[in-house]
N, C-alpha and C. Protein backbone atom coordinates (compact mmCIF):
# COMPACT_ATOMS: atom_id res chain seq x y z
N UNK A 1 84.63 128.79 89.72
CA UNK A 1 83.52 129.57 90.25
C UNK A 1 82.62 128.71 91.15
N UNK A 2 82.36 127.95 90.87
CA UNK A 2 81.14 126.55 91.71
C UNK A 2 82.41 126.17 92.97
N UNK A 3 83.59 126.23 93.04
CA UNK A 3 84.11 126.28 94.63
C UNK A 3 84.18 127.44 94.89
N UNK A 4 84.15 128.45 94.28
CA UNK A 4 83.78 129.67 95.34
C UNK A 4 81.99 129.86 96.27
N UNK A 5 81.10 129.62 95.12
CA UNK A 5 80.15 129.53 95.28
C UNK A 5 80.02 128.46 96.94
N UNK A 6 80.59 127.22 96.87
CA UNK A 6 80.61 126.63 98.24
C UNK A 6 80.98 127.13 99.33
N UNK A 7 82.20 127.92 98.97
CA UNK A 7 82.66 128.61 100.65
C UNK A 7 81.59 130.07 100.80
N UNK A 8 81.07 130.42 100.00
CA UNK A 8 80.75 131.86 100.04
C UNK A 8 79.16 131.54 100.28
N UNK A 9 78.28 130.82 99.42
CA UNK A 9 76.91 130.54 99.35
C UNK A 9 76.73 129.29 99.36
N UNK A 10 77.12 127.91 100.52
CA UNK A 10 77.07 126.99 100.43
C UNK A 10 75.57 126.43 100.09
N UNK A 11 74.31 127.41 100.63
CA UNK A 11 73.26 126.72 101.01
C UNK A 11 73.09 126.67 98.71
N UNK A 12 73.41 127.35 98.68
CA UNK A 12 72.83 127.96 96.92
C UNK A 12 73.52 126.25 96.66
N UNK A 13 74.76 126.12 97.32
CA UNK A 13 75.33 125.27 96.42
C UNK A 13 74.48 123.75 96.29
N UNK A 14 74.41 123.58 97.83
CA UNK A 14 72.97 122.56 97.98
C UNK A 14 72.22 122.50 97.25
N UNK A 15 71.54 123.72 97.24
CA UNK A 15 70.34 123.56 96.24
C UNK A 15 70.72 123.44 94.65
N UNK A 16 71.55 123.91 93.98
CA UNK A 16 72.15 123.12 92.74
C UNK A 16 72.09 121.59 93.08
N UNK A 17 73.02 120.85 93.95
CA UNK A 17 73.54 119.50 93.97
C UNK A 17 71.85 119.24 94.37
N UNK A 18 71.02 119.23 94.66
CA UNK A 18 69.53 118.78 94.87
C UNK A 18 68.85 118.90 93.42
N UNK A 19 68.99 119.77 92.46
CA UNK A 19 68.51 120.03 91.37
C UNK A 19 69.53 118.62 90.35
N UNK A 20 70.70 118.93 90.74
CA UNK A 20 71.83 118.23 89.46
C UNK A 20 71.04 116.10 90.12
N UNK A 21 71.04 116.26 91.74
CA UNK A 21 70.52 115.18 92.12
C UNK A 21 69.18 114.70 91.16
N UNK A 22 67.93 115.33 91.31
CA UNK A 22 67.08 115.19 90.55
C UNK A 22 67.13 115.02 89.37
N UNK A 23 67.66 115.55 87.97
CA UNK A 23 67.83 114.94 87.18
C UNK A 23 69.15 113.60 86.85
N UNK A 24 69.68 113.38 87.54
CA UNK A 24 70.70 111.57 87.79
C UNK A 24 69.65 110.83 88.38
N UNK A 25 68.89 111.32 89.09
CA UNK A 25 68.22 109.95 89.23
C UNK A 25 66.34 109.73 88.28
N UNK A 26 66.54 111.06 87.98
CA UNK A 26 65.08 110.97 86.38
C UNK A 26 65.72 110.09 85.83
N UNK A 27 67.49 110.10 85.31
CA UNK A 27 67.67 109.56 84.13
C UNK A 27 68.74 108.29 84.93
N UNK A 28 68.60 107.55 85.60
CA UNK A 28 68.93 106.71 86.11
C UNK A 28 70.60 106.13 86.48
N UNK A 29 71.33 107.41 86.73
CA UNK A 29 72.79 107.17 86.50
C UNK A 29 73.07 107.24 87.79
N UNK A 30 73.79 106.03 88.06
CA UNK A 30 73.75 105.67 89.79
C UNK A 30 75.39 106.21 90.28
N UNK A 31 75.98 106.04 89.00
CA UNK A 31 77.42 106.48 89.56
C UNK A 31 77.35 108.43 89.75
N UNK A 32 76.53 108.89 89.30
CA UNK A 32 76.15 110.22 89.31
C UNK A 32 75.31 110.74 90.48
N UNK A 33 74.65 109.50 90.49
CA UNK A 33 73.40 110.16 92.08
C UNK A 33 74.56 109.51 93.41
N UNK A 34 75.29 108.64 93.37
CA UNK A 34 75.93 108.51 94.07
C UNK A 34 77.53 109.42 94.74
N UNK A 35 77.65 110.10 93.65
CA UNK A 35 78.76 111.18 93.72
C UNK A 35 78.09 112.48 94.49
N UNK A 36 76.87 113.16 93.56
CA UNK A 36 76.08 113.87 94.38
C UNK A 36 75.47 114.15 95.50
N UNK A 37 75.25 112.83 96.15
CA UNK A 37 75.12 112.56 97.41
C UNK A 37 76.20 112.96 98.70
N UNK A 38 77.54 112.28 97.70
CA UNK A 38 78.65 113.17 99.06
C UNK A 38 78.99 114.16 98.37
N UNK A 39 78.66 114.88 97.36
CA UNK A 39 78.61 116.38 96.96
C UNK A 39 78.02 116.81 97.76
N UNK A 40 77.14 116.80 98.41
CA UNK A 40 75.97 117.42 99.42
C UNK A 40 76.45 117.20 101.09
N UNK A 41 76.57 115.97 101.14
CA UNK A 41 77.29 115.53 102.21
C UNK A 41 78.49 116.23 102.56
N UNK A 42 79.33 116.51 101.94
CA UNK A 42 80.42 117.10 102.07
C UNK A 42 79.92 119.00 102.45
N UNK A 43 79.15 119.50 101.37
CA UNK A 43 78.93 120.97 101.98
C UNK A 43 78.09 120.82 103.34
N UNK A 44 76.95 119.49 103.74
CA UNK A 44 77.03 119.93 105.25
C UNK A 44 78.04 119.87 106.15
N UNK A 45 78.90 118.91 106.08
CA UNK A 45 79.94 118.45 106.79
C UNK A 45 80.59 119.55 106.78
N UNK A 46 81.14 120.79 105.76
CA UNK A 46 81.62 121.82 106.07
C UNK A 46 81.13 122.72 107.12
N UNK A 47 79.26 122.76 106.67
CA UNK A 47 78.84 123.41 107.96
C UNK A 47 78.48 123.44 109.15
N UNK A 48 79.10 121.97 109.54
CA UNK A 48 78.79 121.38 110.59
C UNK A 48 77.79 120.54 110.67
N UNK A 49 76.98 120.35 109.84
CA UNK A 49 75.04 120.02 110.00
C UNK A 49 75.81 118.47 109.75
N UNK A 50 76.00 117.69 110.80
CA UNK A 50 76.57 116.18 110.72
C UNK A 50 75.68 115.84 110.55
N UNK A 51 74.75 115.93 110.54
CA UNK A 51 73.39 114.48 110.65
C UNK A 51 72.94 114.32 109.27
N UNK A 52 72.74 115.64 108.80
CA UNK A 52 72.38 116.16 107.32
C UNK A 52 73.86 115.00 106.52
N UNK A 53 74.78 115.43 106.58
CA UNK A 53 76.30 114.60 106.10
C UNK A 53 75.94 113.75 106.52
N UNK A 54 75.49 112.79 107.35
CA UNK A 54 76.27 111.72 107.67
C UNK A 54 74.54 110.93 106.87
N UNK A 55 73.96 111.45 106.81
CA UNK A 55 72.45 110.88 105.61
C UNK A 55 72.65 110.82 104.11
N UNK A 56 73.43 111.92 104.08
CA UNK A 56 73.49 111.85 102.28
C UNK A 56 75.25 110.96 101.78
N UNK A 57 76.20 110.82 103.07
CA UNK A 57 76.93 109.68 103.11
C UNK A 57 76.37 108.24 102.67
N UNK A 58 75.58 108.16 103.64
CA UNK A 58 75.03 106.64 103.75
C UNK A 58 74.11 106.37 102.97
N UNK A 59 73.69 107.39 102.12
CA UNK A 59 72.79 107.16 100.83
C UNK A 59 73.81 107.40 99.92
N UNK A 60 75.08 107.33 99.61
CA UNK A 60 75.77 107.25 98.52
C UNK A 60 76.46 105.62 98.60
N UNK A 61 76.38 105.56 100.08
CA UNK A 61 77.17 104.13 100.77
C UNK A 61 76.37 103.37 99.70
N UNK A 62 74.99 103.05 100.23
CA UNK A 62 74.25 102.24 99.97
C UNK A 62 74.20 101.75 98.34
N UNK A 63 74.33 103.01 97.67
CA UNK A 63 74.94 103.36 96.22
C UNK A 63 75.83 102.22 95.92
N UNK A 64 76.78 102.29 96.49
CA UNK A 64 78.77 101.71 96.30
C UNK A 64 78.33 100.76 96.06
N UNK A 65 77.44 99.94 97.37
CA UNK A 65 76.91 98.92 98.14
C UNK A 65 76.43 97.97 97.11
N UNK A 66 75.83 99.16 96.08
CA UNK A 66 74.65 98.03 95.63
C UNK A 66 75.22 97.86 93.75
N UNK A 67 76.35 99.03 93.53
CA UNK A 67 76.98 98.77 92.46
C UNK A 67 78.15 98.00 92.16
N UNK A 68 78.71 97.52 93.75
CA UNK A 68 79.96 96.51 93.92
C UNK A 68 81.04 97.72 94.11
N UNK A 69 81.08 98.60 94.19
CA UNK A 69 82.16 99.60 94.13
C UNK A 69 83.01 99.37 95.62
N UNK A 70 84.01 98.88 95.59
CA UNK A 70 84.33 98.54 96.72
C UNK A 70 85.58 99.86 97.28
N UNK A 71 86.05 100.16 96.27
CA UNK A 71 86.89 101.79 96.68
C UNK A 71 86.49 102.91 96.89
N UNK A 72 84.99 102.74 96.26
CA UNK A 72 84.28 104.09 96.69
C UNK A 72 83.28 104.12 97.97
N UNK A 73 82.81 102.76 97.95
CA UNK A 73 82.20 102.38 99.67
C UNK A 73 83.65 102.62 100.60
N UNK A 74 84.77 102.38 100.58
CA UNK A 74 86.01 102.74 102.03
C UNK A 74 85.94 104.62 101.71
N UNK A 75 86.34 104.92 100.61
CA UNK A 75 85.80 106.27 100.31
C UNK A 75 84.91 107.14 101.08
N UNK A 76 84.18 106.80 101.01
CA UNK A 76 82.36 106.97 102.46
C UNK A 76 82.51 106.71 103.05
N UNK A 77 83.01 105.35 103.73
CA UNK A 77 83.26 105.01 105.31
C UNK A 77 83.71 106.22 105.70
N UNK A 78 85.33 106.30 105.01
CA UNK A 78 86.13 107.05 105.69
C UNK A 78 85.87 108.63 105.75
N UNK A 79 84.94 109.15 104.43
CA UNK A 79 84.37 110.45 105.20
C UNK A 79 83.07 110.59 106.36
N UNK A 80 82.55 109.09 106.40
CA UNK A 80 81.72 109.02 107.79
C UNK A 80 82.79 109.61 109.37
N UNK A 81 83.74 108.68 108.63
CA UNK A 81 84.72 108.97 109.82
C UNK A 81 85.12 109.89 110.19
N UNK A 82 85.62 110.77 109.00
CA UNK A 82 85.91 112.14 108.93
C UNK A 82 84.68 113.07 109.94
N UNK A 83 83.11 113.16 109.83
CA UNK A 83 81.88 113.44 110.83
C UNK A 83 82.11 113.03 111.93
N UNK A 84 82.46 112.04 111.95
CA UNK A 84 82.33 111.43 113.57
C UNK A 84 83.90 112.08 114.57
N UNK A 85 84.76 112.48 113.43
CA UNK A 85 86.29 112.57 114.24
C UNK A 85 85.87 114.26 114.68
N UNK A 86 85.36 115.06 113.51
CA UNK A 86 84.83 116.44 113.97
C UNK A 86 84.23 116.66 114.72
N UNK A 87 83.03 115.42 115.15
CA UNK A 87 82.47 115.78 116.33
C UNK A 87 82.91 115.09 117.28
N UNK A 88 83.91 115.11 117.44
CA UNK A 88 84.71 114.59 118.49
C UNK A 88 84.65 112.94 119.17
N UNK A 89 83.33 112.18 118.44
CA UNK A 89 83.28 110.98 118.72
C UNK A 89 84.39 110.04 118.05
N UNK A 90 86.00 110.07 118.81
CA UNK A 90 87.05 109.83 118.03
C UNK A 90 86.79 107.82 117.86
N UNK A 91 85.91 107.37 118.64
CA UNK A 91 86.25 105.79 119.00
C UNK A 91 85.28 105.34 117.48
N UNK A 92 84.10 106.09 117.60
CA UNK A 92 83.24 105.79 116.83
C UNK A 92 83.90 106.32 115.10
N UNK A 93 84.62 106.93 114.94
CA UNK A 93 85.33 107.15 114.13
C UNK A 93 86.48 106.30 113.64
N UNK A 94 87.16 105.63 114.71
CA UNK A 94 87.95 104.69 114.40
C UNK A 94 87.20 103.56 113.91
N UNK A 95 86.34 103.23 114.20
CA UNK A 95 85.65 102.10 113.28
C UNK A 95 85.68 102.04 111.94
N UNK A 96 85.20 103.36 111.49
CA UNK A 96 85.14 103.23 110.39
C UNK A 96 86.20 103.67 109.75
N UNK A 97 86.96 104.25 110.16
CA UNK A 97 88.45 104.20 109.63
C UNK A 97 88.93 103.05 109.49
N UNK A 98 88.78 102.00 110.50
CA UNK A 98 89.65 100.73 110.54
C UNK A 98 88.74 99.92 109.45
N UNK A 99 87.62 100.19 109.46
CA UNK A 99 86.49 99.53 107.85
C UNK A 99 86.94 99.70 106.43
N UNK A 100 87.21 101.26 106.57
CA UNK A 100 87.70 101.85 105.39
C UNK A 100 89.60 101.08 104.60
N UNK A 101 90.07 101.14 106.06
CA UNK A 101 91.41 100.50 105.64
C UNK A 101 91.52 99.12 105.34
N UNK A 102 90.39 98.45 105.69
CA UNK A 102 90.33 96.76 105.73
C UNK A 102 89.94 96.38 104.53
N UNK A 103 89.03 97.64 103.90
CA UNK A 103 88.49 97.62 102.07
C UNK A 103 90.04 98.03 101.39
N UNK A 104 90.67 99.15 101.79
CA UNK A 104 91.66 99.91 100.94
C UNK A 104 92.77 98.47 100.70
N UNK A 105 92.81 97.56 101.90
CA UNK A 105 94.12 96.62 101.83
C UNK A 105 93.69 95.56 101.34
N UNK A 106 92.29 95.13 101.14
CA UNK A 106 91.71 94.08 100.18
C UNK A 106 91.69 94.28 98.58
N UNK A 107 91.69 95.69 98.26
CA UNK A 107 91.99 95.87 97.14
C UNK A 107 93.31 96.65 96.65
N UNK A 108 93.94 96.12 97.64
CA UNK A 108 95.80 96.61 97.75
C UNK A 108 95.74 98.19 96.84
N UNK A 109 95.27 99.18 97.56
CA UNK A 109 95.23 100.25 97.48
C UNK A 109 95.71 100.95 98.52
N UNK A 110 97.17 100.87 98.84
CA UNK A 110 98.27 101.21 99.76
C UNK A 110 98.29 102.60 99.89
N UNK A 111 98.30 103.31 98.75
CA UNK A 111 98.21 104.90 99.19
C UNK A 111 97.06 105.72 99.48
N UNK A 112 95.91 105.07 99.79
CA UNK A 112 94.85 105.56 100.35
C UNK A 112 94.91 105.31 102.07
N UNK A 113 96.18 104.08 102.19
CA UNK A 113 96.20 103.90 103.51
C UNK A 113 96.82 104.95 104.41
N UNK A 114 97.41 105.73 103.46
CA UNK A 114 98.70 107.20 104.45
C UNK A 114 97.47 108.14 105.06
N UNK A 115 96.13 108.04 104.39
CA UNK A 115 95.60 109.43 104.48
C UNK A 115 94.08 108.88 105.44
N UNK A 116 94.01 107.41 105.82
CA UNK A 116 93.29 107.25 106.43
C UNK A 116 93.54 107.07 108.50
């Protein structure tokens, strides 16, 4: 029901992931406010609103960043990339694709490399 709710009433769905946001970070669970973040990120990125996505990306980045998560920071790169390839900025997209793959092959995580 909560993926129907996204394709059908994305904005509703936002506003859940803003509510579920608020209490992960009352109660201080970073791997939770950090998931939520491209929970959110991801329904703008569906609706196009890149700027909105590509903010609540880089506030989950910063997340990865600061918990050592090094598969879930190429993770984010590469849906940065994913924003930037939709809006057609394909060069600026390859960056972070080629970021994302340079994390995936440091932590010899080979089958994340087919899909980047």
């Amino acid at each position: 029901m909560q993926f129907m709710n996204l394709w059908f009433a994305p904005m509703e769905a936002i506003a859940k992931y803003q509510q579920a946001l608020k209490i992960v970070q009352e109660l201080g669970l970073r791997v939770e406010e950090a998931e939520t973040f491209m929970d959110i990120g991801g329904v703008y990125n569906l609706l196009s609103e890149t700027e909105n996505a590509l903010k609540f990306y880089k506030q989950a980045l910063t997340i990865w960043q600061e918990l050592d998560q090094p598969l879930f920071q190429a993770s984010v790169i590469s849906l940065i990339g994913d924003v930037f390839s939709g809006r057609g900025e394909h060069r600026e997209a390859l960056k972070y694709f080629n970021q994302a793959q340079l994390i995936f092959r440091a932590q010899k995580q080979y089958r994340f490399l087919a899909i980047n």
